[in-house]
C-alpha atoms as a PDB file:
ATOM      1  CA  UNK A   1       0.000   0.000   0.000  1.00  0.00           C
ATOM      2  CA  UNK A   2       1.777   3.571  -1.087  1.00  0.00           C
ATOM      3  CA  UNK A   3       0.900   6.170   1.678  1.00  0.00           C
ATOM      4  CA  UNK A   4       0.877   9.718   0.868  1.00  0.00           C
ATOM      5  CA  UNK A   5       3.565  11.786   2.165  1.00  0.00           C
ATOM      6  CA  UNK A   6       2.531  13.867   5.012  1.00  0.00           C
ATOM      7  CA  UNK A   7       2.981  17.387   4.702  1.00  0.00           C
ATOM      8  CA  UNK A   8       2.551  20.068   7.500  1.00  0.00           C
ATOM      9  CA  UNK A   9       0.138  23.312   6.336  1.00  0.00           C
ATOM     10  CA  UNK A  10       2.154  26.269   4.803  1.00  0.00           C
ATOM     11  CA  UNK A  11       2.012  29.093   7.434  1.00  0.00           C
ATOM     12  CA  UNK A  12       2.080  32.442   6.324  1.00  0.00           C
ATOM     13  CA  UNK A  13       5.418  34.085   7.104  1.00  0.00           C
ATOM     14  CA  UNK A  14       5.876  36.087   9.749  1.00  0.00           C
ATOM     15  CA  UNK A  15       6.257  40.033   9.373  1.00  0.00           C
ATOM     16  CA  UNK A  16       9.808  41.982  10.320  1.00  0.00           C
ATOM     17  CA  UNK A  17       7.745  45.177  10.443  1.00  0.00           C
ATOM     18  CA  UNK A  18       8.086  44.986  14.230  1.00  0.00           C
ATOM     19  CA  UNK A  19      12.011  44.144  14.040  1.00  0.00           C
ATOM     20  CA  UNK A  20      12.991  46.806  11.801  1.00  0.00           C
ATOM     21  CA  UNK A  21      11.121  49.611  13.201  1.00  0.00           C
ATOM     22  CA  UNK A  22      13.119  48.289  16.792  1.00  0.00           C
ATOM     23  CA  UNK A  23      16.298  48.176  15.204  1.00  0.00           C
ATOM     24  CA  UNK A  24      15.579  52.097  13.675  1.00  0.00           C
ATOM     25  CA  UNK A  25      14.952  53.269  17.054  1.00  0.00           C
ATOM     26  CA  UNK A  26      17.553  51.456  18.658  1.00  0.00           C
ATOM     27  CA  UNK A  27      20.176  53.196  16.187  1.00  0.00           C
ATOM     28  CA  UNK A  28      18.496  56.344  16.283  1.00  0.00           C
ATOM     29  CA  UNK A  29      18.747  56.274  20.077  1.00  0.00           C
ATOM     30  CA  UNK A  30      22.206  55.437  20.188  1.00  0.00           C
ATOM     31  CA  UNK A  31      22.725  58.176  17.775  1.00  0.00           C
ATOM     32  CA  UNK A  32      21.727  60.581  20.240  1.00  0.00           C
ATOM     33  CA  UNK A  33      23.275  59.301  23.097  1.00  0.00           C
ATOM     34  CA  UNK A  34      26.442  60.118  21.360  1.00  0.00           C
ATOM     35  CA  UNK A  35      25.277  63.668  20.257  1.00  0.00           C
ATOM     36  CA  UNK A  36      24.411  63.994  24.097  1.00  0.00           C
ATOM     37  CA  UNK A  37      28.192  62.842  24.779  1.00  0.00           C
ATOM     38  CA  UNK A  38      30.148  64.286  22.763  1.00  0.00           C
ATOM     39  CA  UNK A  39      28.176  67.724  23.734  1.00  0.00           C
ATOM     40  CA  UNK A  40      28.890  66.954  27.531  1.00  0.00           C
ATOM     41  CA  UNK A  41      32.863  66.459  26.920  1.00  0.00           C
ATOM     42  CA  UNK A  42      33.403  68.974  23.835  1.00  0.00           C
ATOM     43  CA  UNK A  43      30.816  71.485  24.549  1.00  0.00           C
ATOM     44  CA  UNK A  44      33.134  74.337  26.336  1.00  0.00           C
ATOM     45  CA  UNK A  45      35.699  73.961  23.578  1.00  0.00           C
ATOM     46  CA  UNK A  46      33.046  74.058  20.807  1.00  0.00           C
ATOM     47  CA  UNK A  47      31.577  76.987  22.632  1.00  0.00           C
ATOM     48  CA  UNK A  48      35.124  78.893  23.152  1.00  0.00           C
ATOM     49  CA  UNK A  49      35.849  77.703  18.862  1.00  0.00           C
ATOM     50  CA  UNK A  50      32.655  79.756  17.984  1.00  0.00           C
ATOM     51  CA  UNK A  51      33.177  82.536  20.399  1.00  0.00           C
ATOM     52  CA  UNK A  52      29.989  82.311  21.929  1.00  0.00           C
END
């Protein structure tokens, strides 16, 4: 007797919306952080370099 082969239901695939908006605000964050940073430890030099 020849049995079929069993195959499991396609599922649909899953979306990376979710991951790659994460990832965006994840870089985007750390982008600032450093902004924020290198303000903090360069700001009185940048300040005194403009003559502000």
């Amino acid at each position: 007797m020849s049995e079929m082969p069993v195959t499991p239901e396609e599922q649909p695939k899953k979306s990376n919306t979710g991951l790659i908006i994460g990832i965006v605000v994840v870089v985007l964050l750390c982008c600032c952080c450093a902004v924020v940073a290198g303000g903090w430890f360069y700001g009185d030099a940048l300040v005194q370099s403009l003559g502000l």
